[in-house]
Structures are given as C-alpha cells and as structure tokens.
C-alpha atoms as a PDB file:
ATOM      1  CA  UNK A   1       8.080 238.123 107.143  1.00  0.00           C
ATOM      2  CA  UNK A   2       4.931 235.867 107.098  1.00  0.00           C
ATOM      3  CA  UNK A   3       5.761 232.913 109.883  1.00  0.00           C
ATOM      4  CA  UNK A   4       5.894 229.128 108.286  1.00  0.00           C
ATOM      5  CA  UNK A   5       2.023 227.618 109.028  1.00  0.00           C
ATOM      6  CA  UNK A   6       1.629 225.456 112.183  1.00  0.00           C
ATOM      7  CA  UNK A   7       1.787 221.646 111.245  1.00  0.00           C
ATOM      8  CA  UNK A   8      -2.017 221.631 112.910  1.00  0.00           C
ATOM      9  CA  UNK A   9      -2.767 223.425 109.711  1.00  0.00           C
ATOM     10  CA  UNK A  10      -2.999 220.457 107.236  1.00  0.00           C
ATOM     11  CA  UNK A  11      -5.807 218.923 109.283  1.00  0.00           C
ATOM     12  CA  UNK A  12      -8.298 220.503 106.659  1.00  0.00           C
ATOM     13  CA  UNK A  13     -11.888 220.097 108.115  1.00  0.00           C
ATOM     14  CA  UNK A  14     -14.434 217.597 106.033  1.00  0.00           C
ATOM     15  CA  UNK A  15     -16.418 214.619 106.614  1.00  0.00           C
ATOM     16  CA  UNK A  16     -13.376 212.452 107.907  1.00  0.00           C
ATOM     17  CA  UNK A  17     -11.906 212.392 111.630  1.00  0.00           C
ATOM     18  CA  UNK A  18      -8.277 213.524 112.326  1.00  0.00           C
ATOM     19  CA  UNK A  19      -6.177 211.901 114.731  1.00  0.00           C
ATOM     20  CA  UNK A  20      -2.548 210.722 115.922  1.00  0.00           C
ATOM     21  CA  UNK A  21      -1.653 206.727 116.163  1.00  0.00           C
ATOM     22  CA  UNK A  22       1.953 206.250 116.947  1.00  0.00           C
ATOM     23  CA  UNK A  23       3.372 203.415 114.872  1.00  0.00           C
ATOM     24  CA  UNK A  24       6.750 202.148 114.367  1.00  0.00           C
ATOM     25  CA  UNK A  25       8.318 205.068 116.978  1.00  0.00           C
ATOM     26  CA  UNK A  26       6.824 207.735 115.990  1.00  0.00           C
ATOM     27  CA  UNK A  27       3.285 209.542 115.694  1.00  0.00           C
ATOM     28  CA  UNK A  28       1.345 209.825 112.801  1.00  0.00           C
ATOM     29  CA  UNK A  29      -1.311 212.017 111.553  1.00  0.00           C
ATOM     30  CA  UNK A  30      -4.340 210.245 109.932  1.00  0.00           C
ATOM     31  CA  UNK A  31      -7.575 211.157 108.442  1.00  0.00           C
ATOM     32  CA  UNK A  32     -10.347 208.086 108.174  1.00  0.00           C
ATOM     33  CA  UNK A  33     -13.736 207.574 107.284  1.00  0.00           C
ATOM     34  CA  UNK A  34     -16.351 205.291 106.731  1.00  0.00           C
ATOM     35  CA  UNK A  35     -16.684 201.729 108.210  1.00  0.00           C
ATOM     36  CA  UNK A  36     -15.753 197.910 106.693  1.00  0.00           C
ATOM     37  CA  UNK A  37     -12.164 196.755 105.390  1.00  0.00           C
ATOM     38  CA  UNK A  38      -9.269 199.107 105.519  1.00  0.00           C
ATOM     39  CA  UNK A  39      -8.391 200.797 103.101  1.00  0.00           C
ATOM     40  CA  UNK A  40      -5.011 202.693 103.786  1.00  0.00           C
ATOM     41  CA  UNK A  41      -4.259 205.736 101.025  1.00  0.00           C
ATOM     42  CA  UNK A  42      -0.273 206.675 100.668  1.00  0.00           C
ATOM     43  CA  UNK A  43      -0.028 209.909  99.334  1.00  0.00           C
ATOM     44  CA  UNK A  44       3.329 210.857  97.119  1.00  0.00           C
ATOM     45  CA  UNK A  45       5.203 213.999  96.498  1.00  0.00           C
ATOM     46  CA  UNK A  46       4.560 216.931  96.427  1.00  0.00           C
ATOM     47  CA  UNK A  47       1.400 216.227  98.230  1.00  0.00           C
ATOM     48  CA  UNK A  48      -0.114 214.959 101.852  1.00  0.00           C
ATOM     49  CA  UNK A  49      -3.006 213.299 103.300  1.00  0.00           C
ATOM     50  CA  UNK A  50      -5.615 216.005 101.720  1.00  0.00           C
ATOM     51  CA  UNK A  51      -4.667 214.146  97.847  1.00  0.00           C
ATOM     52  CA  UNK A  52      -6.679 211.552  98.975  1.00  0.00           C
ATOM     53  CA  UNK A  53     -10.251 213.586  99.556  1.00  0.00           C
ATOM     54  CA  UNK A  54     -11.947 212.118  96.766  1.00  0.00           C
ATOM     55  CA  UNK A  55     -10.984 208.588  97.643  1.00  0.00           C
ATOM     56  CA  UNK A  56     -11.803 208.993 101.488  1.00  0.00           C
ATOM     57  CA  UNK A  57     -15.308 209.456 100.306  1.00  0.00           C
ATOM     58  CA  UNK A  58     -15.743 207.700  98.049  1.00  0.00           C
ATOM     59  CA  UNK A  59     -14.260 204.847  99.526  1.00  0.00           C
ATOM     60  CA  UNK A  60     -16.469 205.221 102.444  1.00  0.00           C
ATOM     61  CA  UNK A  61     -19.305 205.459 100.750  1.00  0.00           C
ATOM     62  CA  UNK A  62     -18.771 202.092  99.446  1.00  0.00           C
ATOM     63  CA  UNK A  63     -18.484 200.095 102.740  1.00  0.00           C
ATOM     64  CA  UNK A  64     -14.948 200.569 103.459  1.00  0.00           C
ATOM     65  CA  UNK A  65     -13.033 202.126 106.241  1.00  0.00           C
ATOM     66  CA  UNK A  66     -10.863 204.840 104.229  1.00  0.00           C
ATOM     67  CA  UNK A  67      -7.925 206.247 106.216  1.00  0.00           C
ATOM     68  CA  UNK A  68      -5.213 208.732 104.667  1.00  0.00           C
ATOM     69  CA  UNK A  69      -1.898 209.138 106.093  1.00  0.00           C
ATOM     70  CA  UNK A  70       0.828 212.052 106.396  1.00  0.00           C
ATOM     71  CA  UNK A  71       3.376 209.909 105.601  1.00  0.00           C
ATOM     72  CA  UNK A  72       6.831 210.481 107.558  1.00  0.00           C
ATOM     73  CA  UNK A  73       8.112 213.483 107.345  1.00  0.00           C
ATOM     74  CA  UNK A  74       4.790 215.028 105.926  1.00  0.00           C
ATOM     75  CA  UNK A  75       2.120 217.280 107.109  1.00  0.00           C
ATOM     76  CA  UNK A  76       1.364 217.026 110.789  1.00  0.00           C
ATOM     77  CA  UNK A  77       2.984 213.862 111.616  1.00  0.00           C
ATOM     78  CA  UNK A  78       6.710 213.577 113.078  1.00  0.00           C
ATOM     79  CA  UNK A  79       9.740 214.457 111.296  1.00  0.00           C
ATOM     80  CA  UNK A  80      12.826 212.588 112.801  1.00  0.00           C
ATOM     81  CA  UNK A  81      15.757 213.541 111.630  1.00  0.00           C
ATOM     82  CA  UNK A  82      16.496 209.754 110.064  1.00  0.00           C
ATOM     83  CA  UNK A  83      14.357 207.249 108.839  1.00  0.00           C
ATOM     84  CA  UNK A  84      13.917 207.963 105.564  1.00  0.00           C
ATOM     85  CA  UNK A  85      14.730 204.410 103.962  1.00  0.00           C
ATOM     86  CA  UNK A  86      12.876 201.862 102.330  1.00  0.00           C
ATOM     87  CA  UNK A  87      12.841 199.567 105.322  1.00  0.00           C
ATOM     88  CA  UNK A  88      11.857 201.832 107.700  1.00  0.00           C
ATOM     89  CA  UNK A  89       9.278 203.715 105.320  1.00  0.00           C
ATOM     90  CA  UNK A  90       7.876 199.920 104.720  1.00  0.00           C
ATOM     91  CA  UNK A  91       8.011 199.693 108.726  1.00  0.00           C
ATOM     92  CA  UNK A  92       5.948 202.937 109.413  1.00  0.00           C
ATOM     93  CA  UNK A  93       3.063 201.176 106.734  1.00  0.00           C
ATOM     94  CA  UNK A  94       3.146 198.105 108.301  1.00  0.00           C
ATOM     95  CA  UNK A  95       2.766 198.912 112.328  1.00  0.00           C
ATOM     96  CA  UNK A  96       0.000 201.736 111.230  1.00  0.00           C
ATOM     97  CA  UNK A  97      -1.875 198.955 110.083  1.00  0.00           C
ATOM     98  CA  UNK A  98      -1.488 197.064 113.096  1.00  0.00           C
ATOM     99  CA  UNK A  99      -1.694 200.177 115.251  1.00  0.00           C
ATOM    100  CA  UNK A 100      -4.986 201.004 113.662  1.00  0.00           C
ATOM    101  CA  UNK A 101      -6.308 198.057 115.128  1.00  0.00           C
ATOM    102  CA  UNK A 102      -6.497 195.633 111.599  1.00  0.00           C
ATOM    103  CA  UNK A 103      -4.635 192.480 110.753  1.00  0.00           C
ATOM    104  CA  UNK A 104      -4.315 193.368 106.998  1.00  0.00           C
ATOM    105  CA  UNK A 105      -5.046 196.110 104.680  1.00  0.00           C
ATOM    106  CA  UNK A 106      -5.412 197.397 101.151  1.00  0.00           C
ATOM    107  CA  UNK A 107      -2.737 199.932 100.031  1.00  0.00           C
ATOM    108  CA  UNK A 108      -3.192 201.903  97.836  1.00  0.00           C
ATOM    109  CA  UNK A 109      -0.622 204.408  96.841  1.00  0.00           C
ATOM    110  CA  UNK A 110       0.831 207.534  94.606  1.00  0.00           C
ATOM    111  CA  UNK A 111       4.098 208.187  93.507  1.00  0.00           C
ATOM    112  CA  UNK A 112       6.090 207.726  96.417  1.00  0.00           C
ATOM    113  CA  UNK A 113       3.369 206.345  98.273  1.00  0.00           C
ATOM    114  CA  UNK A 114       3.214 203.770  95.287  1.00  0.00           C
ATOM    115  CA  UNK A 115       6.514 202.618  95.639  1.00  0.00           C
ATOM    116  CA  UNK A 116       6.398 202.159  99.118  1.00  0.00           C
ATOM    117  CA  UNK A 117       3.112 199.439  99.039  1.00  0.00           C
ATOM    118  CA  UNK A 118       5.052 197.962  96.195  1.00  0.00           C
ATOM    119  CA  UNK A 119       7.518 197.620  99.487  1.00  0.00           C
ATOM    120  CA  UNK A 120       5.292 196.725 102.197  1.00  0.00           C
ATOM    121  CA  UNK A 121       3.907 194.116  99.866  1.00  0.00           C
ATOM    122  CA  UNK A 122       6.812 192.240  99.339  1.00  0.00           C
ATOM    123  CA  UNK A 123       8.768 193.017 102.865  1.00  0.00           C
ATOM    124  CA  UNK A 124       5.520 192.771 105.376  1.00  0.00           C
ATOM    125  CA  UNK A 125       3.220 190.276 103.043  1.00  0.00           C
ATOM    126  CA  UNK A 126       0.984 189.396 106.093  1.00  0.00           C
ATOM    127  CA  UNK A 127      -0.852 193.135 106.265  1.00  0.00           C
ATOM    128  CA  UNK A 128      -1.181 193.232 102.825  1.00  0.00           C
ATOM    129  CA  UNK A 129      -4.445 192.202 100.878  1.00  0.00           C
ATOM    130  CA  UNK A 130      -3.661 193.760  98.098  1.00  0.00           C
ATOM    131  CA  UNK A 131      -1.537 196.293  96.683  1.00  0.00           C
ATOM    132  CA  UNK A 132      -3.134 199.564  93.854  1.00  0.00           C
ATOM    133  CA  UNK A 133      -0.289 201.700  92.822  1.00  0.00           C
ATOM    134  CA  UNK A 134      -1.318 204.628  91.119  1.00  0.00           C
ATOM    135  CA  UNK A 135       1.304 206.273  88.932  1.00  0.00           C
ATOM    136  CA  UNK A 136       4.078 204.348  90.643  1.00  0.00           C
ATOM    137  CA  UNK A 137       6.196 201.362  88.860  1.00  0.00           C
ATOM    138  CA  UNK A 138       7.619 198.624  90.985  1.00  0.00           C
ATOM    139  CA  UNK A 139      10.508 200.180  92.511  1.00  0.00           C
ATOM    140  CA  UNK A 140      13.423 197.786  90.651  1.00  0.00           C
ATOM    141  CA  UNK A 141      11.343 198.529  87.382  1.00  0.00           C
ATOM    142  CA  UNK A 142      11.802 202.100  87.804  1.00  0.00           C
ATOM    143  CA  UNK A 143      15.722 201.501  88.626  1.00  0.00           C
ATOM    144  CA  UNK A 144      16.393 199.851  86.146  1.00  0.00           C
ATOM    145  CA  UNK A 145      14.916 201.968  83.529  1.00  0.00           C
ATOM    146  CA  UNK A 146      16.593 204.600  84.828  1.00  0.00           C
ATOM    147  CA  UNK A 147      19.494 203.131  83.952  1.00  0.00           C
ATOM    148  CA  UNK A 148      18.728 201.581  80.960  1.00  0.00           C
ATOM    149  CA  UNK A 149      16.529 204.200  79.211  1.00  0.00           C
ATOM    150  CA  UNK A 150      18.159 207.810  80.400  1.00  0.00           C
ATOM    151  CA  UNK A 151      16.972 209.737  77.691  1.00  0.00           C
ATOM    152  CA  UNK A 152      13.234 207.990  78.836  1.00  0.00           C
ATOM    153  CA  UNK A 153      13.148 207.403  82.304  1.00  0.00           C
ATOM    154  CA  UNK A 154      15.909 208.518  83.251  1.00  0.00           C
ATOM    155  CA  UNK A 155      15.692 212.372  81.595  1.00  0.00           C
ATOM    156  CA  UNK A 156      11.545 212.007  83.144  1.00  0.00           C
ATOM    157  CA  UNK A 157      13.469 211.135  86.329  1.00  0.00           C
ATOM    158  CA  UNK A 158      15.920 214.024  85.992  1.00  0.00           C
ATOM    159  CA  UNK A 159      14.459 215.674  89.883  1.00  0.00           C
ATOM    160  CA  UNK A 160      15.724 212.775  91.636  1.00  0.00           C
ATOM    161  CA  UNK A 161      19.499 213.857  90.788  1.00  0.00           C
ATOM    162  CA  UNK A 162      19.125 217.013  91.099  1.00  0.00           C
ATOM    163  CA  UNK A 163      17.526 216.833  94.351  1.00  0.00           C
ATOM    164  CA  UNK A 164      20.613 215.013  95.983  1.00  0.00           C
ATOM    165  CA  UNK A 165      22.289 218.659  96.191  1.00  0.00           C
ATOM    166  CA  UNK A 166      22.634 219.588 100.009  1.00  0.00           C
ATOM    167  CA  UNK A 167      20.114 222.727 100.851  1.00  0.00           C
ATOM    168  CA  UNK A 168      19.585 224.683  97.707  1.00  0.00           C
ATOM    169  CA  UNK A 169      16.907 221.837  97.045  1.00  0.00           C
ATOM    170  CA  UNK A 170      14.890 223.110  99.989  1.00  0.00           C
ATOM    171  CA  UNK A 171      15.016 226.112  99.238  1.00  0.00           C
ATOM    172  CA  UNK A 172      14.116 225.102  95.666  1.00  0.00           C
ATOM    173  CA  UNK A 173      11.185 224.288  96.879  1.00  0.00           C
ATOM    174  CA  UNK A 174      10.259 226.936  99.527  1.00  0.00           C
ATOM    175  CA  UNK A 175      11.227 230.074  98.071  1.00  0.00           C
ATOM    176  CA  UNK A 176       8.439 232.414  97.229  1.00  0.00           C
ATOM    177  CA  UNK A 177       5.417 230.724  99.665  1.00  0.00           C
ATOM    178  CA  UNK A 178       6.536 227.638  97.992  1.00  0.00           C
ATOM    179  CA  UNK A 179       5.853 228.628  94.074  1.00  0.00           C
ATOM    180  CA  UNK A 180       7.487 225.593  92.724  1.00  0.00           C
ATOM    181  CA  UNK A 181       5.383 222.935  94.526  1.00  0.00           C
ATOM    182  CA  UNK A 182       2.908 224.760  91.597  1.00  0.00           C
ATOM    183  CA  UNK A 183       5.491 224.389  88.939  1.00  0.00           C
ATOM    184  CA  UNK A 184       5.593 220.721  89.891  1.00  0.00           C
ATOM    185  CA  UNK A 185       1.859 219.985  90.086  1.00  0.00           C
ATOM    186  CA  UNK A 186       1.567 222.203  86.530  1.00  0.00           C
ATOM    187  CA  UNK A 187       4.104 220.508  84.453  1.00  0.00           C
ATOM    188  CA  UNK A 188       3.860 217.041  86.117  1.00  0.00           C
ATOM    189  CA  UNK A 189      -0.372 216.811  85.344  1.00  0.00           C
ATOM    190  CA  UNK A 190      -2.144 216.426  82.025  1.00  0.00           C
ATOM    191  CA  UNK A 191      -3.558 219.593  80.199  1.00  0.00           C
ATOM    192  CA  UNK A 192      -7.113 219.137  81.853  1.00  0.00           C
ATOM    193  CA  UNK A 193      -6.563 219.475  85.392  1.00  0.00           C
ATOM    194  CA  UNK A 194      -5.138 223.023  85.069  1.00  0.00           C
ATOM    195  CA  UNK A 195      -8.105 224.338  84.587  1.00  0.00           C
ATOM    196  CA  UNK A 196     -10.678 222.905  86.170  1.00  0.00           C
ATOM    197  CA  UNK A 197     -11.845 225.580  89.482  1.00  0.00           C
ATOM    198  CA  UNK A 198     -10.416 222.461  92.143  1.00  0.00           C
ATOM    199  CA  UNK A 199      -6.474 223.036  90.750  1.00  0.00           C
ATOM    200  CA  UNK A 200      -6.588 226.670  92.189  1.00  0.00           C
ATOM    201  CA  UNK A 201      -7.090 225.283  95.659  1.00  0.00           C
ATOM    202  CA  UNK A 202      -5.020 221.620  95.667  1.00  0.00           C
ATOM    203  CA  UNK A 203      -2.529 224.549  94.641  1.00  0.00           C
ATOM    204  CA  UNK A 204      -2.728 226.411  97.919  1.00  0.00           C
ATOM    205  CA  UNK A 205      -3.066 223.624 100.156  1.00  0.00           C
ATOM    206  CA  UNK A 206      -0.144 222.140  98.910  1.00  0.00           C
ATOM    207  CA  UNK A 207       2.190 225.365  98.482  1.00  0.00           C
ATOM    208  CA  UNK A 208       1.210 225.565 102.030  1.00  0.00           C
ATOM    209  CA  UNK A 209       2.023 221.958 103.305  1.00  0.00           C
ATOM    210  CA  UNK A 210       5.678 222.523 101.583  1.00  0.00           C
ATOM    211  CA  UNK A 211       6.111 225.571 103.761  1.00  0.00           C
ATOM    212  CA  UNK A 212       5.496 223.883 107.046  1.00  0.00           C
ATOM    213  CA  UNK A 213       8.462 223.474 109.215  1.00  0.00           C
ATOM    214  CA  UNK A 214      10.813 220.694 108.197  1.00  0.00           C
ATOM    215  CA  UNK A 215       8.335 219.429 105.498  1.00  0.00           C
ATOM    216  CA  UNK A 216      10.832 220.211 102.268  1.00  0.00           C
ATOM    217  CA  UNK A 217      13.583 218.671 103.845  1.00  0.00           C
ATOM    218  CA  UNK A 218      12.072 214.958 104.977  1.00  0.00           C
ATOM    219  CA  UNK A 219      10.698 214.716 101.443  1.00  0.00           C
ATOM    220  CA  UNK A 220      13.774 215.105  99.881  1.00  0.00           C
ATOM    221  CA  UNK A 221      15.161 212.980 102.016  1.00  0.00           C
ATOM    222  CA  UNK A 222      13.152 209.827 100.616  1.00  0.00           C
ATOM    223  CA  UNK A 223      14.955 210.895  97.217  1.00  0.00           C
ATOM    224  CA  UNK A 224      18.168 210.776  98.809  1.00  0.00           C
ATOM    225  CA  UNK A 225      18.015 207.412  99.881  1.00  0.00           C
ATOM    226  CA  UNK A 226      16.678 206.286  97.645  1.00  0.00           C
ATOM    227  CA  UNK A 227      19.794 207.590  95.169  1.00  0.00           C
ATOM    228  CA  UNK A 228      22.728 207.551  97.294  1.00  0.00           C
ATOM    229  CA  UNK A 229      21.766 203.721  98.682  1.00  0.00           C
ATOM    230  CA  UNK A 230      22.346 201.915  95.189  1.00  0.00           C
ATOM    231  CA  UNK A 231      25.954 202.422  95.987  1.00  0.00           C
ATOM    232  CA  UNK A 232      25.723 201.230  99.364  1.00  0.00           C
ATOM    233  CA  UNK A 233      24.900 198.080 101.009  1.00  0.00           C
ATOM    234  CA  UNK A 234      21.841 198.759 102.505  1.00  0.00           C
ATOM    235  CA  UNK A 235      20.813 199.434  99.004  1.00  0.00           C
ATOM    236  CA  UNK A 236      21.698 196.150  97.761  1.00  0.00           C
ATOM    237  CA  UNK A 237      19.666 194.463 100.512  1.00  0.00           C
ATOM    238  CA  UNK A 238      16.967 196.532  99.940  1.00  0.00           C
ATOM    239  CA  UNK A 239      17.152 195.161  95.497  1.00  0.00           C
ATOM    240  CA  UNK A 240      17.224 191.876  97.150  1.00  0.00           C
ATOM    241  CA  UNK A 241      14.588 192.171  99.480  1.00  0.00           C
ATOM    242  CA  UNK A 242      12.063 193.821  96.882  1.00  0.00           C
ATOM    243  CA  UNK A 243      12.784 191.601  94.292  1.00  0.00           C
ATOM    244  CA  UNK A 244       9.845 188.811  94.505  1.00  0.00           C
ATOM    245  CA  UNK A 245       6.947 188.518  92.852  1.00  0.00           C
ATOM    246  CA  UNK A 246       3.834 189.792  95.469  1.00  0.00           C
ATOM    247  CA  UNK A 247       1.475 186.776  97.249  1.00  0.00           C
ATOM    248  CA  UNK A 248      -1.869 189.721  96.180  1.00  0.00           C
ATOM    249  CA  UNK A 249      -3.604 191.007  93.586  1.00  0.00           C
ATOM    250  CA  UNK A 250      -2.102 194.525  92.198  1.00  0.00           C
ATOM    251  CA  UNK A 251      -3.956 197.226  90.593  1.00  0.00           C
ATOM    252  CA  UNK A 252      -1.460 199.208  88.051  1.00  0.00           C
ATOM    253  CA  UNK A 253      -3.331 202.807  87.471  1.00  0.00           C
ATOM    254  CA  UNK A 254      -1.392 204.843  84.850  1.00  0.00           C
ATOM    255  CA  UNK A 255      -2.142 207.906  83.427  1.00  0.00           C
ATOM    256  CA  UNK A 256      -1.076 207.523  80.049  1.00  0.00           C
ATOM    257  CA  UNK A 257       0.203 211.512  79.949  1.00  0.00           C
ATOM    258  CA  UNK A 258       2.244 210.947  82.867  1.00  0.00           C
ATOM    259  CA  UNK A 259       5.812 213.297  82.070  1.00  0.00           C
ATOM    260  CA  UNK A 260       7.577 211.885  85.664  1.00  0.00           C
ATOM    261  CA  UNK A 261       7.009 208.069  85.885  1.00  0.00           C
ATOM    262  CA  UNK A 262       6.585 206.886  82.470  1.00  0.00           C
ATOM    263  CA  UNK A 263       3.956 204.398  81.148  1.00  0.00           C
ATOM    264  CA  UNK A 264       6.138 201.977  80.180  1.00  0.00           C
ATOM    265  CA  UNK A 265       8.235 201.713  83.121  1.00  0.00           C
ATOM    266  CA  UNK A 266       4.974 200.876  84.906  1.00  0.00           C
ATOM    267  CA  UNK A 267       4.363 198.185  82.325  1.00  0.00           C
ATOM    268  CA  UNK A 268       7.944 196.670  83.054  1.00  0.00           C
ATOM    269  CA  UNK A 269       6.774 195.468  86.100  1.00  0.00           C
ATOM    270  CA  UNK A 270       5.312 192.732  84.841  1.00  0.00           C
ATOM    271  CA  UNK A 271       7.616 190.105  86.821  1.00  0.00           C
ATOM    272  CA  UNK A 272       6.429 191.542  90.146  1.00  0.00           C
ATOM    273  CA  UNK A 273       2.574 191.104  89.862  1.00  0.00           C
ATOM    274  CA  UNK A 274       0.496 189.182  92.284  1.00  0.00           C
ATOM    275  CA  UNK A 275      -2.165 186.723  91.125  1.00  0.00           C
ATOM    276  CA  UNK A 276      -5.569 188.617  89.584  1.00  0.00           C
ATOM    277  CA  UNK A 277      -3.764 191.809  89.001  1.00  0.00           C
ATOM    278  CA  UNK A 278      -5.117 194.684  86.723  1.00  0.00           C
ATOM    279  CA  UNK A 279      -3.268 197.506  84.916  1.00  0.00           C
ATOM    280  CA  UNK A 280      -5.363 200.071  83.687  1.00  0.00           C
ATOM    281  CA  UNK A 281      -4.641 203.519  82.416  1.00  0.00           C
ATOM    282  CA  UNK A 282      -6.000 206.599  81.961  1.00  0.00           C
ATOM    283  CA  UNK A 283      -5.842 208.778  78.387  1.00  0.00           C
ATOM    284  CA  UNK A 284      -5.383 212.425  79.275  1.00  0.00           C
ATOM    285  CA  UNK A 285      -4.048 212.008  82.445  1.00  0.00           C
ATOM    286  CA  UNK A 286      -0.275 212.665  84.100  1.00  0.00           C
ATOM    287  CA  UNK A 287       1.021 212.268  86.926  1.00  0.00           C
ATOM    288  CA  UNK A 288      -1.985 212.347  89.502  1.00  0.00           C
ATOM    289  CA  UNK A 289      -4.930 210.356  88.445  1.00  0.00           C
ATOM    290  CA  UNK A 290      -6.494 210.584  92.197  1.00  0.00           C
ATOM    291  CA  UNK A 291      -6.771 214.432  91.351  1.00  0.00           C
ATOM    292  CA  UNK A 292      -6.970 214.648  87.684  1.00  0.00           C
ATOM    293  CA  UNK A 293      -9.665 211.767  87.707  1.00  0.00           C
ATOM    294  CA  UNK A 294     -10.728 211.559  90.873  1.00  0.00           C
ATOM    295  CA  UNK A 295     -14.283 209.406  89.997  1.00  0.00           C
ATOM    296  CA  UNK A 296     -12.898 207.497  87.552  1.00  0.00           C
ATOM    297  CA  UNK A 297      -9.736 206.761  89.866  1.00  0.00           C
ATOM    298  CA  UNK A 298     -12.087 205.901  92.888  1.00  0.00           C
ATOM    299  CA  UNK A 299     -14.445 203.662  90.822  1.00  0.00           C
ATOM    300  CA  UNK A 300     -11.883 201.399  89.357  1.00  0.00           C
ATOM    301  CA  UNK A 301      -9.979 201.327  92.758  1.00  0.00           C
ATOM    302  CA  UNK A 302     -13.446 199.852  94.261  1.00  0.00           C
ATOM    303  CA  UNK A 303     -14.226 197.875  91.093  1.00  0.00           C
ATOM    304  CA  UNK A 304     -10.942 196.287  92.226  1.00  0.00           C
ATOM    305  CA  UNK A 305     -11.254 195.874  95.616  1.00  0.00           C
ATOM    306  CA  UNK A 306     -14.490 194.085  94.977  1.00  0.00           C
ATOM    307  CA  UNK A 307     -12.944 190.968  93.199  1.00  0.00           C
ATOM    308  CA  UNK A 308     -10.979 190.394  96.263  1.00  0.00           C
ATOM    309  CA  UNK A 309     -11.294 187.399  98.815  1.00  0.00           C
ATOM    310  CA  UNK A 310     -14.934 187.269 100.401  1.00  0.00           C
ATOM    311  CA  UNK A 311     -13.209 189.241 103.673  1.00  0.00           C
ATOM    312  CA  UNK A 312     -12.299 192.056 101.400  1.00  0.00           C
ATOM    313  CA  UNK A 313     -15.598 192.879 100.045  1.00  0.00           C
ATOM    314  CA  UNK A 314     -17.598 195.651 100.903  1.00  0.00           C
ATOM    315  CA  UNK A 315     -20.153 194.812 104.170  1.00  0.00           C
END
C-alpha cells in the first residue's frame, strides 16, 4: 500500500516563498510574493494554497504583496481536532493578517474561502480593506436560499447534507488516491477547463492534497458546522453576527456556469454590500474562475483593487 504524502508535499516549488506564521494558536502554512499592499488569497474546497498560482503572480507583478494560505485544516498547516467554526475560521484570517506584520488587508476568497472574508469582513472590520469573493454568496444569502429555493440552491447544495454522515464521507473522498476530488473539480467547472493541458495537473495536485493525513476530515468539518450549527446557538449568534452590511468595497466574481453556488444566490446578497462594490461574472465559467479564467480573474481582481483608497493602490 502506497503511504499517504507528507504534509511538506504541498509546498510546490515556484517563484513564491513558503513559510509557517502561527496565528490565532496554531501554525499556518503560507506562500507570498511580490511587495506593496497585502493581498491575502483564501482558497475553498476541494483545493489549497496552490489554486491561487495565477493570482500570486499576477498579483505581484502588479505591486502587491500576494500571500496564499492553507487554510485550517488544509495542506501543510495544523489540523486541530476543533476549530472548525465560523468564529474561529474568521479568527485564524484575522491574526494572520496581523501576524504577517500588516494592519489591514484585501481578501480575496473562493468558495469556502469566500464565505469566510464575507466573515472576517463583517466580524474583524478593522483588517479588512476590502472584501472579492469569487464564487461565494454572502453566507446568510446562501442559507437562506437553501431553504427557500431547494430544488435551486438547495438540490446545487445537495454535498453539504450529505457530507454530515460520520466517516463514509472521508472515505468518499479518499478512496482510490482520492478519485473523487476529480469528480468534484469535473462536474463542479464549466466545459472549457477540462480540457485545457493545466486541468491534468490541478488534478494531481489536488487528488494528492486530499490524501494527506487528516486533510479529508478538517474539510468536512467546515461543512459540518456549518449545517449542524443552524440548530444550535452558536449558530444563531453567528446569523446575528454576519448579518450587517460591510464598512468596504466588495468584488462579487461569478461564473455564470457555476452548478454548486448558484448565480443568483450570489446576486441575493445585495443587502450585504459595502460602498463601491462590483459584481461581475464570467460566461462559460463554473465553479472556479481563479482556474478556469485565471487572467481574466486576476485582471479584474487588480482592476478592483485599484479604485481603492490611495493606501491600497499599487506602489
């Protein structure tokens, strides 16, 4: 039997610099380049840092300082048994900022990663100079339309239920070298992506980042949560303490083909928005612009960035 791969083994060699900052109790793994105003890139699921390679250099190349993160749980940064909530996820975002030596930052984020600057934005305002969520609703818009809408969003959303099952989930996802994390990134993207020469290898990087040890389980814990807490109180707070509308600008990117989070959930966030915010989307694309578009992804992300305050240009 072929032994799970090291964590070490996500640190995929480029232009960028790898290294641990330990944030909010525990260490994460990072990958930054380039020099100016953060920029700090949330990846979502099933993905880690690497999703963000396009961005990092592009980013960089445009007078920011681009830094991706293994989120919690992901990749080659820690994976505590607990801690998978919004308000500690929102926590982790918000002391890596600080730990990276910055007062405030732009977030931009996928998926998951979305839905957690939504978060940050609206529970730690004062490291947030603006918020870019790429594929990822504002987390009450996606609730509710889960609700409301379950042959829409909720049938799109139809992985989040069954992932509450304990175990055969993980295995779900790990069996065969990980074969489904290619199911996922198949069905979930628009027709283009699956053919271009790059899908072969975000398929094997990923398949392999599922396998490493403990990796399947913390991302299903997010789902979990995120689930089982609308019955509890912790998530009522959590409705309560998301539900304002966000002191930044917010950059909506969409792919218009996206099966999983649906482009009119992302437009129901309307009552969220910051001032100056932008929702664009993207014809032909699903669920992961960053990848399936990566120039046209990273030029409207700096497009945006660039009508920011004077402090948030590019030097």
């Amino acid at each position: 039997m072929t032994p799970p791969p090291d964590p070490s083994t996500v640190r995929v060699s480029g232009p960028w610099t790898h290294r641990d900052v330990s944030a909010n109790g525990i260490r994460l793994h990072v990958a930054e380049l380039g020099d100016g105003p953060l920029v700090l890139l949330l990846h979502g699921f099933p993905e880690f840092w690497w999703s963000w390679r396009h961005q990092l250099t592009g980013l960089a190349q445009a007078g920011y300082r681009a830094v991706a993160v293994d989120l919690r749980g992901y990749g080659d940064s820690d994976k505590p048994p607990r801690g998978y909530d919004g308000w500690t996820l929102a926590g982790d975002v918000a002391g890596l900022v600080k730990a990276l030596g910055e007062r405030r930052a732009d977030l931009v984020g996928h998926a998951w990663g979305g839905l957690l600057a939504w978060t940050v934005g609206a529970m730690h305002p004062r490291v947030v100079r603006s918020v870019s969520a790429i594929s990822a609703p504002h987390p009450l818009a996606l609730r509710r339309a889960i609700r409301r809408h379950p042959r829409g969003q909720g049938r799109a959303a139809g992985h989040v239920f069954r992932f509450q099952l304990p175990l055969a989930p993980e295995r779900w996802l790990t069996r065969d070298g990980a074969a489904n994390v290619e199911r996922l990134l198949r069905t979930w993207s628009g027709p283009k992506w699956t053919v271009v020469p790059g899908f072969d290898e975000a398929v094997r990087r990923n398949r392999a980042a599922m396998l490493v040890p403990g990796v399947a389980h913390s991302a299903l814990e997010y789902y979990r949560w995120a689930a089982r807490s609308q019955l509890r109180g912790d998530g009522r707070r959590f409705a309560e303490a998301v539900d304002r509308r966000l002191d930044v600008p917010v950059l909506q990117l969409h792919g218009a083909d996206d099966p999983v989070m649906l482009l009119s959930t992302a437009q129901a966030s309307a009552n969220w928005l910051g001032p100056r915010s932008e929702h664009r989307y993207l014809d032909g694309v699903g669920h992961f612009p960053h990848q399936e578009a990566p120039h046209t992804t990273t030029r409207t992300l700096i497009e945006f960035l660039a009508h920011g305050e004077p402090d948030h240009r590019p030097y």
